[in-house]
N, C-alpha and C. Protein backbone atom coordinates (compact mmCIF):
# COMPACT_ATOMS: atom_id res chain seq x y z
N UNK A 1 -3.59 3.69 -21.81
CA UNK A 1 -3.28 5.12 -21.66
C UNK A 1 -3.73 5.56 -20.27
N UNK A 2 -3.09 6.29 -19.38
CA UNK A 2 -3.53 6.83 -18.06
C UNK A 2 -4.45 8.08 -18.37
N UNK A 3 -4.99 7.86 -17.60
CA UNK A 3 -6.05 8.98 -17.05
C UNK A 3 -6.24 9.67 -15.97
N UNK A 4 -5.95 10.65 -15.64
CA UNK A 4 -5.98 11.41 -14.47
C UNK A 4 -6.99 11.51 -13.24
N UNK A 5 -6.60 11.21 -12.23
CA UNK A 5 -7.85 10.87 -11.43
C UNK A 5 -7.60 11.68 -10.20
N UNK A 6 -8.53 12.39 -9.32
CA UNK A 6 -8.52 13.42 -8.72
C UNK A 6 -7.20 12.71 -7.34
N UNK A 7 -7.42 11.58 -6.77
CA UNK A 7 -6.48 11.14 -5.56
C UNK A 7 -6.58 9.72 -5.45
N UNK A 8 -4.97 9.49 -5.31
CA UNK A 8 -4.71 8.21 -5.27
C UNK A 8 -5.11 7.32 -3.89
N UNK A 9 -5.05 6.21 -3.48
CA UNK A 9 -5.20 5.17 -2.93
C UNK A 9 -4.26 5.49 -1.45
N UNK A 10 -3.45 6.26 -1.79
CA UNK A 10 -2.16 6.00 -0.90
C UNK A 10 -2.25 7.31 -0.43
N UNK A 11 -3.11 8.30 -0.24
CA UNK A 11 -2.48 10.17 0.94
C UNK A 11 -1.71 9.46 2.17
N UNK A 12 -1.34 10.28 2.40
CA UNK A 12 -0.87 10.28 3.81
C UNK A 12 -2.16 10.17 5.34
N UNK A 13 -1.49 8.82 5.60
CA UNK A 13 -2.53 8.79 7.01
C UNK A 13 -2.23 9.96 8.10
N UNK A 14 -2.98 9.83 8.72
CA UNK A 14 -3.21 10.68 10.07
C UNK A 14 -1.64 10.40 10.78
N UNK A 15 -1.44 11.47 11.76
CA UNK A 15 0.07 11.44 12.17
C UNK A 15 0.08 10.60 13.61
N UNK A 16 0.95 9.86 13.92
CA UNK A 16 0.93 8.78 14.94
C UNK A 16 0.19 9.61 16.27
N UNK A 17 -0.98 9.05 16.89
CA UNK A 17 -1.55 9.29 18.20
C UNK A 17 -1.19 8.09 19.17
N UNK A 18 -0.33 8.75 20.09
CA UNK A 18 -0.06 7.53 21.56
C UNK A 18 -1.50 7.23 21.95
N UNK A 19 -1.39 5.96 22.52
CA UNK A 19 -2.67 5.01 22.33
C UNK A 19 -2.09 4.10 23.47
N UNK A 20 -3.04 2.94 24.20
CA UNK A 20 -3.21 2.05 24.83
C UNK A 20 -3.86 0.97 24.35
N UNK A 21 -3.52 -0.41 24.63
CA UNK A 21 -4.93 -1.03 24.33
C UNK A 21 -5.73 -0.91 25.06
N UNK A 22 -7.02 -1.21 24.39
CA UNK A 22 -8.46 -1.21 25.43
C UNK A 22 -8.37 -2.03 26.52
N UNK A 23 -8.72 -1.85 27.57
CA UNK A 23 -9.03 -3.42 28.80
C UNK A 23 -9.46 -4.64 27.75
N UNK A 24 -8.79 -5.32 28.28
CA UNK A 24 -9.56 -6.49 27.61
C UNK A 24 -9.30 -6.62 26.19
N UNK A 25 -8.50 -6.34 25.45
CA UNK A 25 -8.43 -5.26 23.90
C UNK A 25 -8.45 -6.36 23.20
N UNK A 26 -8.50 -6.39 21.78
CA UNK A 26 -8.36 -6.94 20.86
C UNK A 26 -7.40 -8.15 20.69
N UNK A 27 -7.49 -9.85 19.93
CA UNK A 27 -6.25 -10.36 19.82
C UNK A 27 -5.02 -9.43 19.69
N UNK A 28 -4.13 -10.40 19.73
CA UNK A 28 -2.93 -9.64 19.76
C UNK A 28 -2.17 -10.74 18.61
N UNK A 29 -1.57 -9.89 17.31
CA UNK A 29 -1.47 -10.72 16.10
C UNK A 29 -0.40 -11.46 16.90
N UNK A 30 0.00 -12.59 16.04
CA UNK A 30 1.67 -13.34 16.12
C UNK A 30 2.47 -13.22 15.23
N UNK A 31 3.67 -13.55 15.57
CA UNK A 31 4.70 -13.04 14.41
C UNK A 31 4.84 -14.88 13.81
N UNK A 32 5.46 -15.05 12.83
CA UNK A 32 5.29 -15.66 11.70
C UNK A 32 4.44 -16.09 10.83
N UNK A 33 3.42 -15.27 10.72
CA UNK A 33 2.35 -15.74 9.49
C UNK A 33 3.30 -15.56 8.52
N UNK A 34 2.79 -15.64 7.16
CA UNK A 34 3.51 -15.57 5.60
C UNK A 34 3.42 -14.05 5.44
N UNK A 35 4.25 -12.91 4.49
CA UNK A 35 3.83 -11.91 4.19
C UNK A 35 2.81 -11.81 3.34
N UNK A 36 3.06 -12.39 2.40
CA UNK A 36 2.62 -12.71 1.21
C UNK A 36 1.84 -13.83 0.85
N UNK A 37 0.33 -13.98 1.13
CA UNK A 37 -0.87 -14.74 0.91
C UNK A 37 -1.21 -15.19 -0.06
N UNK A 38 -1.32 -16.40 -0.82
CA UNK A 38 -2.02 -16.63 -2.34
C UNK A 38 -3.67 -16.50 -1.99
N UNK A 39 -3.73 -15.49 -3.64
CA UNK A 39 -4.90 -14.74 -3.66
C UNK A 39 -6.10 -15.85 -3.79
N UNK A 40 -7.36 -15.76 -2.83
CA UNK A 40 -8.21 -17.11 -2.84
C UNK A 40 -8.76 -17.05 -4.43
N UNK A 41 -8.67 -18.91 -4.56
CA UNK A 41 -9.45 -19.51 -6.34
C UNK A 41 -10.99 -18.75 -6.60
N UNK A 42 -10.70 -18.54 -8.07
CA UNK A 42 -11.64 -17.82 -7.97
C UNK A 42 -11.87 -16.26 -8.30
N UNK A 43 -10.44 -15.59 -7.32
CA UNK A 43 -10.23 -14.21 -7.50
C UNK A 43 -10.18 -13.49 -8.45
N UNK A 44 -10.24 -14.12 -9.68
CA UNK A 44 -10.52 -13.21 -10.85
C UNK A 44 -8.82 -12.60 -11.68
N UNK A 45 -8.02 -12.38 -10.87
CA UNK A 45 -6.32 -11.98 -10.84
C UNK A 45 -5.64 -12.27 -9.91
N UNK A 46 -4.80 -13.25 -10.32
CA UNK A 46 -3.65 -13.67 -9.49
C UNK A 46 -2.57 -12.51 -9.22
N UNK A 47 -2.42 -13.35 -7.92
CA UNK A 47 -0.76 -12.21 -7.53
C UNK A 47 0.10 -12.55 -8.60
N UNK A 48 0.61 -13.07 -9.49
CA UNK A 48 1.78 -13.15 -9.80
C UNK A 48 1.32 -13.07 -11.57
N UNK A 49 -0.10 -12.53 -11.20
CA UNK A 49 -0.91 -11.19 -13.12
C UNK A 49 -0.58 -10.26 -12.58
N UNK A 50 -0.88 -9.84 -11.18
CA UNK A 50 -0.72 -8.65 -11.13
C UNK A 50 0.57 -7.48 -10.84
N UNK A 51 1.40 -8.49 -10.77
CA UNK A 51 3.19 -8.79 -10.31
C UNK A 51 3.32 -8.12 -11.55
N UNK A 52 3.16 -9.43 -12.34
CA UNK A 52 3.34 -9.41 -13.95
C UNK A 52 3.19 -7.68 -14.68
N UNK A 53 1.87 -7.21 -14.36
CA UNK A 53 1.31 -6.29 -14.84
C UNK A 53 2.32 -5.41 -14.49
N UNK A 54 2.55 -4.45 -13.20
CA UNK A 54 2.81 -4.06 -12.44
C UNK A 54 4.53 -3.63 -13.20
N UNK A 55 4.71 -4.68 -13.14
CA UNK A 55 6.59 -4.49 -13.51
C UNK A 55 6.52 -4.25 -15.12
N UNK A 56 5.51 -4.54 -16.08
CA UNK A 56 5.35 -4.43 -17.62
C UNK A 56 5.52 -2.73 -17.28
N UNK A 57 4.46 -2.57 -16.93
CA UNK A 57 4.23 -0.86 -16.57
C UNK A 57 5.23 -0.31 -16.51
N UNK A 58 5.74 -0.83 -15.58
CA UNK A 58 7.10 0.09 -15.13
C UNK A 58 7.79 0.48 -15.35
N UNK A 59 8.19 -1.09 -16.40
CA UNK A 59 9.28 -1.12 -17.25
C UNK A 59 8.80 0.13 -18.63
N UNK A 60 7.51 0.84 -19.07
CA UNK A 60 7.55 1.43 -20.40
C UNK A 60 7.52 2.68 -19.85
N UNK A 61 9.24 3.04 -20.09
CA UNK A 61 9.64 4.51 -19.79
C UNK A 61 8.50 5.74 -20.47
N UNK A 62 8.05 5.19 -21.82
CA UNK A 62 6.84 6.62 -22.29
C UNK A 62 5.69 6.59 -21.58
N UNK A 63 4.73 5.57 -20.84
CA UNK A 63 4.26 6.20 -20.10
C UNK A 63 4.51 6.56 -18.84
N UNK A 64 5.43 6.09 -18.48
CA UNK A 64 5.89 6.47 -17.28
C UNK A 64 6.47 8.32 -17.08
N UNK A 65 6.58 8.65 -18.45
CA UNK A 65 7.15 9.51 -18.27
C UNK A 65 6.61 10.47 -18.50
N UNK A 66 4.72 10.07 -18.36
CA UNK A 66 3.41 11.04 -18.95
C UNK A 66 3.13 12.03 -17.36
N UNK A 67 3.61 11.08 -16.76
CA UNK A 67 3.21 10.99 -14.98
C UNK A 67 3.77 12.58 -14.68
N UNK A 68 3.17 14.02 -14.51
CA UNK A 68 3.64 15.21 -14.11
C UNK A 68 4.30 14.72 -12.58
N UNK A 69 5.15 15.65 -12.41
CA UNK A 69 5.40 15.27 -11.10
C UNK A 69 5.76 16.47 -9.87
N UNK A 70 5.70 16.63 -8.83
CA UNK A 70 5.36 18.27 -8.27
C UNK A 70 6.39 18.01 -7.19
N UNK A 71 7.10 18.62 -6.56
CA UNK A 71 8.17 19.08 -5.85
C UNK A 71 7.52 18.57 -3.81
N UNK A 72 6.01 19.29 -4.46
CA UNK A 72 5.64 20.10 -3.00
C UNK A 72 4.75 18.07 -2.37
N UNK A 73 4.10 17.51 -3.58
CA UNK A 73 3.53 16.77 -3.09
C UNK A 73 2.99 15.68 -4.60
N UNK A 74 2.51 13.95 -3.60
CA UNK A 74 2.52 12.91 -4.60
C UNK A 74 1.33 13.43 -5.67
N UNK A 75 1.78 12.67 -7.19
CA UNK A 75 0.69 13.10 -8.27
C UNK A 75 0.46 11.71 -8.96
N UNK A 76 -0.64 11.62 -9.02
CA UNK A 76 -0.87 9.73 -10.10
C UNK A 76 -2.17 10.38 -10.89
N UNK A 77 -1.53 8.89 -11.74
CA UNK A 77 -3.18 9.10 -13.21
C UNK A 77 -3.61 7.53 -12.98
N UNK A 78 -4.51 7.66 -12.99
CA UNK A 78 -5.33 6.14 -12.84
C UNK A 78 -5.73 5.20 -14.13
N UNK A 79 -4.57 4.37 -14.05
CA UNK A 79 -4.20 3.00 -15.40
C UNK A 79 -5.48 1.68 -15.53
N UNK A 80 -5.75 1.20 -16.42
CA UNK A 80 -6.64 0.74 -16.82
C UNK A 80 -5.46 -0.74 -16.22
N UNK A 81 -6.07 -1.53 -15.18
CA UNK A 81 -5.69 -3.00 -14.72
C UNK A 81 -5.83 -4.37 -15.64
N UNK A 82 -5.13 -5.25 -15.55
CA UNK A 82 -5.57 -6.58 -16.15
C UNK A 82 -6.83 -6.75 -15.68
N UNK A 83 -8.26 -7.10 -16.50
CA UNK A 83 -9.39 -7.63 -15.85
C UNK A 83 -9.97 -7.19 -14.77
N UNK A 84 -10.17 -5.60 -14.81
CA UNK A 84 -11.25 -5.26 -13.97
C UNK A 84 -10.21 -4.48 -12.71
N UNK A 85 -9.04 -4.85 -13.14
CA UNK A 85 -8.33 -4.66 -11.27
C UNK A 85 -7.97 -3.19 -11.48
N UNK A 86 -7.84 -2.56 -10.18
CA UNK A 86 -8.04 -0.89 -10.19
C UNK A 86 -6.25 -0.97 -10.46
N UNK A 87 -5.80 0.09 -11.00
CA UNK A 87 -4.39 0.21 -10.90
C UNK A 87 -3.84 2.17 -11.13
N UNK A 88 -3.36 2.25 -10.21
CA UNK A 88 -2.35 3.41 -10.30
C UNK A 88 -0.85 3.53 -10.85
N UNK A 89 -0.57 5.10 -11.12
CA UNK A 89 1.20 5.56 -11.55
C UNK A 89 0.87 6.94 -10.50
N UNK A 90 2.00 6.19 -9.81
CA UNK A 90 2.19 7.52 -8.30
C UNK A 90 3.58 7.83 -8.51
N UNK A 91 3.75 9.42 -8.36
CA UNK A 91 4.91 9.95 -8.39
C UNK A 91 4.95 10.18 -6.70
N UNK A 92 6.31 10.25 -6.44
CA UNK A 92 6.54 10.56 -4.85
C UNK A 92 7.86 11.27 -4.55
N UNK A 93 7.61 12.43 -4.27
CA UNK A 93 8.62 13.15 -4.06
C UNK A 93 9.04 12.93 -2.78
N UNK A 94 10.68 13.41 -2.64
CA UNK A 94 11.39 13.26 -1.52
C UNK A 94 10.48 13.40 -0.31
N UNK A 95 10.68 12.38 0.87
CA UNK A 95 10.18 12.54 2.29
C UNK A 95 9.12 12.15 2.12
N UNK A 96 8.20 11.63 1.22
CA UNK A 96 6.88 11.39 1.55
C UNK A 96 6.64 9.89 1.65
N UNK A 97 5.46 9.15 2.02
CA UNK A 97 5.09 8.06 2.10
C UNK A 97 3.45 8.11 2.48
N UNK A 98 2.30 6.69 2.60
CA UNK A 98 1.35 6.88 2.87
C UNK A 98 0.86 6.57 4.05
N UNK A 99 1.82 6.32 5.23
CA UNK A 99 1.50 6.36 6.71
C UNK A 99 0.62 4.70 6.57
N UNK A 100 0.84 4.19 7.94
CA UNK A 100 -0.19 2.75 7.70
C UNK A 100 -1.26 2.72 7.08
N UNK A 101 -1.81 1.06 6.20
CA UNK A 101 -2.97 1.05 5.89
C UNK A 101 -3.15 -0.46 5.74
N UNK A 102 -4.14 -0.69 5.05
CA UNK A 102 -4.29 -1.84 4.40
C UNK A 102 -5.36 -1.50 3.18
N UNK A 103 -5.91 -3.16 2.58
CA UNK A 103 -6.62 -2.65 1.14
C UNK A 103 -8.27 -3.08 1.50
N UNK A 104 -8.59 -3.12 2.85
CA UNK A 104 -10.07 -3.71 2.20
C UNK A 104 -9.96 -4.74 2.08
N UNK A 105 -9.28 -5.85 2.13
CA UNK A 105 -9.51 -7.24 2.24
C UNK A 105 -9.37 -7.62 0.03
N UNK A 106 -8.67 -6.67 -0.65
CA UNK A 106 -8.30 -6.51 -1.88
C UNK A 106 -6.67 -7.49 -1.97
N UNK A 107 -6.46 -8.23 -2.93
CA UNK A 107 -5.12 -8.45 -2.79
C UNK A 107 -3.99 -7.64 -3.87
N UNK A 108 -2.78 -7.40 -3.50
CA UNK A 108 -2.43 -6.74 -4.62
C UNK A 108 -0.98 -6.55 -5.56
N UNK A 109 -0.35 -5.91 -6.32
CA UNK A 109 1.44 -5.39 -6.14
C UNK A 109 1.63 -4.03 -6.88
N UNK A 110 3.17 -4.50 -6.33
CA UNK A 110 3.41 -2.54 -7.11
C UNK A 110 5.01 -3.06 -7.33
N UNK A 111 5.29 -2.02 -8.61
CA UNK A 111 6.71 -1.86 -9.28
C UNK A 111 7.18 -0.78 -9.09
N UNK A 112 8.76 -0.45 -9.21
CA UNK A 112 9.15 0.78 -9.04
C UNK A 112 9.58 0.92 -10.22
N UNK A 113 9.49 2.14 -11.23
CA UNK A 113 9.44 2.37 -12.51
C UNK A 113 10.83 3.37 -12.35
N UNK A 114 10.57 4.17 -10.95
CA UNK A 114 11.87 4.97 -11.03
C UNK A 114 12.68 5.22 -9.90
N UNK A 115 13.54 5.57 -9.33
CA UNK A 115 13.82 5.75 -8.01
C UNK A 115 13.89 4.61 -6.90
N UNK A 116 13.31 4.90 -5.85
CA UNK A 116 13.53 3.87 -4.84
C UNK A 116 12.21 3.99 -3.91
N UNK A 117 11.42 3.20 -3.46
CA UNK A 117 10.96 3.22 -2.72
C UNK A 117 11.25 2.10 -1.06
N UNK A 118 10.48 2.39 0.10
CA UNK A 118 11.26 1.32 0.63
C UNK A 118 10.01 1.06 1.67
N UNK A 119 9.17 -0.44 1.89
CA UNK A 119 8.02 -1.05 2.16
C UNK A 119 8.47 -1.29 3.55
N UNK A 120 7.65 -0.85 4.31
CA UNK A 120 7.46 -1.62 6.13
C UNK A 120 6.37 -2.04 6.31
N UNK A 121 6.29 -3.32 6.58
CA UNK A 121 4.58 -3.93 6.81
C UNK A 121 4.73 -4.87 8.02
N UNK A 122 4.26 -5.34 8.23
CA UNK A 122 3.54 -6.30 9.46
C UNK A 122 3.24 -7.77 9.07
N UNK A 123 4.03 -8.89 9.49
CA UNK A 123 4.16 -10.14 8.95
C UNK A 123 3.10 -10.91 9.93
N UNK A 124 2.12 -9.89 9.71
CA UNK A 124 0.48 -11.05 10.82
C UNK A 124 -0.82 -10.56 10.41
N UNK A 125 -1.45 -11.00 10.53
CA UNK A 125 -2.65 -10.98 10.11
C UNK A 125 -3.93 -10.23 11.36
N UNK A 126 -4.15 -8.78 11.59
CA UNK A 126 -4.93 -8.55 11.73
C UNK A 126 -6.33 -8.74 11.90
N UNK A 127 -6.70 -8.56 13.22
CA UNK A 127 -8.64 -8.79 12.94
C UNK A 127 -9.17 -7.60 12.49
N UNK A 128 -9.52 -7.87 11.77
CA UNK A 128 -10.38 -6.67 10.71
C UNK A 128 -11.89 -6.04 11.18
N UNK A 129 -12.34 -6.47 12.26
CA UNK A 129 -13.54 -5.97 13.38
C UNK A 129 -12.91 -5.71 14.96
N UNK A 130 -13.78 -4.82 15.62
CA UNK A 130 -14.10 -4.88 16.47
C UNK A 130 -12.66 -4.50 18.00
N UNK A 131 -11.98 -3.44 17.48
CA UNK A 131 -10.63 -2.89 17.83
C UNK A 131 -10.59 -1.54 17.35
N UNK A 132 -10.06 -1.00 18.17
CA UNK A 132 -9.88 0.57 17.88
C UNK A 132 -7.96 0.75 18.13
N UNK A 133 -7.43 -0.02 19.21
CA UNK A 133 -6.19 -0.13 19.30
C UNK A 133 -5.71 -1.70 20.06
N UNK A 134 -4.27 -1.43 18.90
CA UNK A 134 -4.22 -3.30 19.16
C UNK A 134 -2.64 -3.36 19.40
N UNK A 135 -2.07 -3.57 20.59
CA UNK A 135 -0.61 -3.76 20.49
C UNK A 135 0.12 -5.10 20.19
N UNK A 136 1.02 -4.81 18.98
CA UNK A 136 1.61 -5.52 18.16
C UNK A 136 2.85 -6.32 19.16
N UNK A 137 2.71 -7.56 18.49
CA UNK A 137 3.78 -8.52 18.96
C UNK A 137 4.89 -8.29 18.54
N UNK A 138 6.16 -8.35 19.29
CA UNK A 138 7.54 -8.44 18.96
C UNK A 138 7.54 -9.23 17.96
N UNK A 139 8.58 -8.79 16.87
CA UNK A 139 9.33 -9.68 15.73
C UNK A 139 7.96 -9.58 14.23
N UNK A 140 6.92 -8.99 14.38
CA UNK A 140 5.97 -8.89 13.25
C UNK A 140 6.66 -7.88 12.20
N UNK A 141 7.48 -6.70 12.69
CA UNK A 141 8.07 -6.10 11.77
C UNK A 141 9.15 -6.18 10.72
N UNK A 142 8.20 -6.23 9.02
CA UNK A 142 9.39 -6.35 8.16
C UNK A 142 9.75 -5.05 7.71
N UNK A 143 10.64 -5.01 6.80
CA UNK A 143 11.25 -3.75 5.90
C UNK A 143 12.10 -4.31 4.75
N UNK A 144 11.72 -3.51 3.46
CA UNK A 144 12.17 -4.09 2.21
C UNK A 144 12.54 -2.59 1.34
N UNK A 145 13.67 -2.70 1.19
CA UNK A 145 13.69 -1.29 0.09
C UNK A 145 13.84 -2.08 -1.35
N UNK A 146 13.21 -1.62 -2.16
CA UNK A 146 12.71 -1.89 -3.14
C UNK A 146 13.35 -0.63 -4.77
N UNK A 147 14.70 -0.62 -5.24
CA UNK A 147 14.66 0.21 -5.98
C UNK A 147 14.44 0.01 -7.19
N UNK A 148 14.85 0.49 -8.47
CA UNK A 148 13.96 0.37 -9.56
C UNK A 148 13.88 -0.97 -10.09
N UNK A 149 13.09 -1.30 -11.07
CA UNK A 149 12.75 -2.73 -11.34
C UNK A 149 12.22 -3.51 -10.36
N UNK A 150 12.32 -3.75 -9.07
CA UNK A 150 11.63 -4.38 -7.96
C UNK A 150 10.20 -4.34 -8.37
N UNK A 151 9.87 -5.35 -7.08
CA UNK A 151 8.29 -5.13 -7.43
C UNK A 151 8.08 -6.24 -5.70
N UNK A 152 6.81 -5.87 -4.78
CA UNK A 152 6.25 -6.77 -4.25
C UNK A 152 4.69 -7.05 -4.45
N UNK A 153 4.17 -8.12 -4.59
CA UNK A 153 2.96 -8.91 -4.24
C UNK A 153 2.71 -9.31 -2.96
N UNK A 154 1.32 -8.88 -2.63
CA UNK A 154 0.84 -8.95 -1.25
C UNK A 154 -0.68 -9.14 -1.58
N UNK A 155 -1.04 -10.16 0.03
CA UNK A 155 -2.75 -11.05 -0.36
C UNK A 155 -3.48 -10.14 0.60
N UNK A 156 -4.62 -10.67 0.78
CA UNK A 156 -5.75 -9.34 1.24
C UNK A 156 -5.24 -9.20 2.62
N UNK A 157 -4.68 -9.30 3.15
CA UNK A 157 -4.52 -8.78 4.77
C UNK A 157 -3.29 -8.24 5.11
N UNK A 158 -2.93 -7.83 4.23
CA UNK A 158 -1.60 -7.11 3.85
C UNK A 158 -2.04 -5.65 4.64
N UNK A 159 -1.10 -5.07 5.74
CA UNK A 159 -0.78 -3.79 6.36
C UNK A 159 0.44 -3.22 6.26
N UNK A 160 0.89 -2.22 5.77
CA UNK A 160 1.57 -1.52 5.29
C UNK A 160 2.08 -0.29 5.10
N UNK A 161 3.13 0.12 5.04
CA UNK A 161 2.80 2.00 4.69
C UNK A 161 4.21 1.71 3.59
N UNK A 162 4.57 2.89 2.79
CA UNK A 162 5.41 2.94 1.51
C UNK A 162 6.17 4.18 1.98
N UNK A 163 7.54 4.11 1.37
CA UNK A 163 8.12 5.66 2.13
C UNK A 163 9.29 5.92 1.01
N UNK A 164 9.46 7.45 0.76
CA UNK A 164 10.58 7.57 -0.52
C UNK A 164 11.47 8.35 0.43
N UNK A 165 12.40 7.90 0.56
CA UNK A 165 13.23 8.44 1.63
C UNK A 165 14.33 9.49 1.35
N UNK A 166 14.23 9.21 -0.14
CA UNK A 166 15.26 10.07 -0.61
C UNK A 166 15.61 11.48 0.11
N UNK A 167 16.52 11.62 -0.14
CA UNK A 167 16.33 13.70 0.15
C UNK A 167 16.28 14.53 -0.81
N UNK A 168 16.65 13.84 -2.24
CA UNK A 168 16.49 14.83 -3.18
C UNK A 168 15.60 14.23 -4.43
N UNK A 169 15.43 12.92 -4.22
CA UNK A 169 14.87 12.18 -5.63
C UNK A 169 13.25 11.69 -5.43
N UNK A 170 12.59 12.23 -6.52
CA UNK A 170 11.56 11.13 -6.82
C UNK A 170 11.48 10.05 -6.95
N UNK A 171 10.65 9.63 -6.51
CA UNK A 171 10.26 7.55 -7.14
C UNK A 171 8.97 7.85 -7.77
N UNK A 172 8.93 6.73 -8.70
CA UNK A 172 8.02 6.12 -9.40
C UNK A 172 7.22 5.06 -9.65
N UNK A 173 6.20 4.67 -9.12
CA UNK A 173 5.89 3.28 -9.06
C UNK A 173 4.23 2.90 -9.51
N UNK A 174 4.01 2.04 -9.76
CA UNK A 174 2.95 1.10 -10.34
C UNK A 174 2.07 0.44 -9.40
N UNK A 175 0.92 0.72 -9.01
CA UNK A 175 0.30 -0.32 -8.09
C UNK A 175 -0.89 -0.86 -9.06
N UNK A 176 -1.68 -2.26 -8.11
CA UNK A 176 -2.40 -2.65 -8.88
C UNK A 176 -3.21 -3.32 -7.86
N UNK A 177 -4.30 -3.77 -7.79
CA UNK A 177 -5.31 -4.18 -6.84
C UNK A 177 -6.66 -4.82 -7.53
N UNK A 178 -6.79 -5.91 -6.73
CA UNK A 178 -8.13 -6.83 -7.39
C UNK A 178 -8.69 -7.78 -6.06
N UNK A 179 -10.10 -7.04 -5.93
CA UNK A 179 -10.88 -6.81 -6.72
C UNK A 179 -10.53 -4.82 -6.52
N UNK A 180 -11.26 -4.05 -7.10
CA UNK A 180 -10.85 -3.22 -6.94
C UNK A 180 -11.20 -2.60 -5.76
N UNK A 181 -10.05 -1.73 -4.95
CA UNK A 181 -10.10 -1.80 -3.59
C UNK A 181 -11.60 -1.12 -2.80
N UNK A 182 -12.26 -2.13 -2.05
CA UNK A 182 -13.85 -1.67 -1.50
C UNK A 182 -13.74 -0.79 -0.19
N UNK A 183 -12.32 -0.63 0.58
CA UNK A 183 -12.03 0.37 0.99
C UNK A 183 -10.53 0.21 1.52
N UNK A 184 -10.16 1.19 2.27
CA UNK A 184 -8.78 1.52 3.00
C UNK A 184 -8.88 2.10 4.81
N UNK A 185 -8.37 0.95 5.56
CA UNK A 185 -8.51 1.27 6.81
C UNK A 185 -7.03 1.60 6.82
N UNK A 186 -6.89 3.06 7.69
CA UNK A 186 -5.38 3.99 8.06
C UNK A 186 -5.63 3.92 9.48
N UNK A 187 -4.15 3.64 9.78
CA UNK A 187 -3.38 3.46 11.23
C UNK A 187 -3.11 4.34 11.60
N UNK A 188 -2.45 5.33 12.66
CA UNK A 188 -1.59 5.99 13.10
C UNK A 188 -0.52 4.57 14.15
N UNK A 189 0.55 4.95 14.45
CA UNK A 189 1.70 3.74 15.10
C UNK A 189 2.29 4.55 16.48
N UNK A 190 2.30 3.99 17.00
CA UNK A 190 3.42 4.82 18.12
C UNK A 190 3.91 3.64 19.11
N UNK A 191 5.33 3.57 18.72
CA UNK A 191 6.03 1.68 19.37
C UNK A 191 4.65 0.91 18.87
N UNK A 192 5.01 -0.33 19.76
CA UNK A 192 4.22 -1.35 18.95
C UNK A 192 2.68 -0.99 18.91
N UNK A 193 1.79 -0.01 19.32
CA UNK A 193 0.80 0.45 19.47
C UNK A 193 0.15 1.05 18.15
N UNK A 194 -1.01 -0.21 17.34
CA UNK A 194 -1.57 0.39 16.25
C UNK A 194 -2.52 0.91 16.38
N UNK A 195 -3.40 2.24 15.94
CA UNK A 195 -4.69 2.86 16.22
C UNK A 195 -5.21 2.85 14.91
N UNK A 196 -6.49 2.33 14.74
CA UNK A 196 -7.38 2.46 14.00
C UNK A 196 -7.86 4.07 13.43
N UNK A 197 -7.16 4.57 12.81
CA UNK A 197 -7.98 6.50 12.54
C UNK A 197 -8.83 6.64 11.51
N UNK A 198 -9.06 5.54 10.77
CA UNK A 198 -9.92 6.17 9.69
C UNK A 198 -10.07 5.12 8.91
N UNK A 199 -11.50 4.66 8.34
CA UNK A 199 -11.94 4.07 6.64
C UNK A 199 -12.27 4.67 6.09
N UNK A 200 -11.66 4.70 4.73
CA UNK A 200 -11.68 5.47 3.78
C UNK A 200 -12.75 4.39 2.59
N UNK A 201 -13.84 4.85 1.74
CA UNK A 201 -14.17 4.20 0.34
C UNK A 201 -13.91 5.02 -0.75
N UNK A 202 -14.31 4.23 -1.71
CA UNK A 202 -13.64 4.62 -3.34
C UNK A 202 -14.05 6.27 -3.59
N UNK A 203 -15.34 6.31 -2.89
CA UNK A 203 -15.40 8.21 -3.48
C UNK A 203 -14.83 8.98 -2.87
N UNK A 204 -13.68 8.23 -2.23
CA UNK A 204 -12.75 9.67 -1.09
C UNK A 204 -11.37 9.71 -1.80
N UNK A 205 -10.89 8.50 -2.86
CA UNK A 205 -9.80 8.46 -3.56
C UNK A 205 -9.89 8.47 -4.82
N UNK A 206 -11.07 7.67 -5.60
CA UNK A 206 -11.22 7.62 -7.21
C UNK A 206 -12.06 9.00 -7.63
């Protein structure tokens, strides 16, 4: 049964700030890593439980259809995960999305229960210290629209933002995350130029 929880995982990041790299700045990722990482032995939930989970959800129109949903802005209730793993039901009204992020080094997936959503992420692997702005290599950018029934799985170094593009429709979707997420670093983008704006932990979203 969902439970209502004050804010989801996903607000909206900070709005793109033009940026440079530093002198000397940070690696600079490469394009062909894998998108999609198998979650290290051990992890407690596999990507493809939490796949699993994720699309079960989705698929049960009554709770899906517990989810209030508001015109002006996104609304979720916070779902009890396979084994410990944190999991959300986010409604998303037209035009919105959650601006770059990643999970904390969490691996994770999400289903679309209703509507359409449509995923842009980054096919490289980030250094997770010691960068404030890092310009991105040609060819790292993917894009996946994802409408109902879909679902993607992604491993801990997964960067990302989610976007409902519609103009008039809600989406509906399922996320799920394990271990449960220990925080959320948000980007702002401007061309290939990523900026570090903010870590977020669990008492700023749960």
């Amino acid at each position: 049964m969902a439970t209502p929880s004050p804010a989801p995982p996903g607000r909206a990041a900070a709005p793109g700030i033009a940026a440079a790299p530093p002198p000397g700045g940070a690696p600079l990722p490469t394009p062909g890593r894998p998108e999609v990482t198998p979650a290290p032995r051990g992890s407690g939930v596999s990507l493809t439980e939490l796949l699993d989970y994720v699309r079960r959800v989705a698929a049960d129109a009554a709770l899906v259809a517990t989810l209030p949903l508001d015109p002006e802005g996104r609304t979720w209730s916070r779902l009890e995960g396979p084994a410990g793993s944190e999991a959300w039901l986010i409604g998303w009204p037209p035009g919105t999305g959650t601006g770059w992020h990643d999970h904390g080094g969490s691996h994770g997936a999400f289903a679309i229960a209703d509507g359409e959503l449509i995923e842009q992420s980054l096919a490289a692997q980030l250094p997770t210290e010691g960068w404030k702005t890092l310009e991105l290599a040609e060819g790292v950018d993917r894009q996946h629209t994802l409408p109902r029934g879909n679902g993607r799985a992604f491993g801990p170094h997964h960067v990302h933002q989610v976007l409902n593009l519609s103009a008039q429709r809600h989406a509906i979707s399922v996320h799920a995350y394990y271990p449960p997420l220990p925080l959320m670093r948000r980007y702002s983008r401007t061309g290939p130029v990523l900026r570090l704006e903010q870590v977020e932990h669990p008492g700023e979203w749960a």
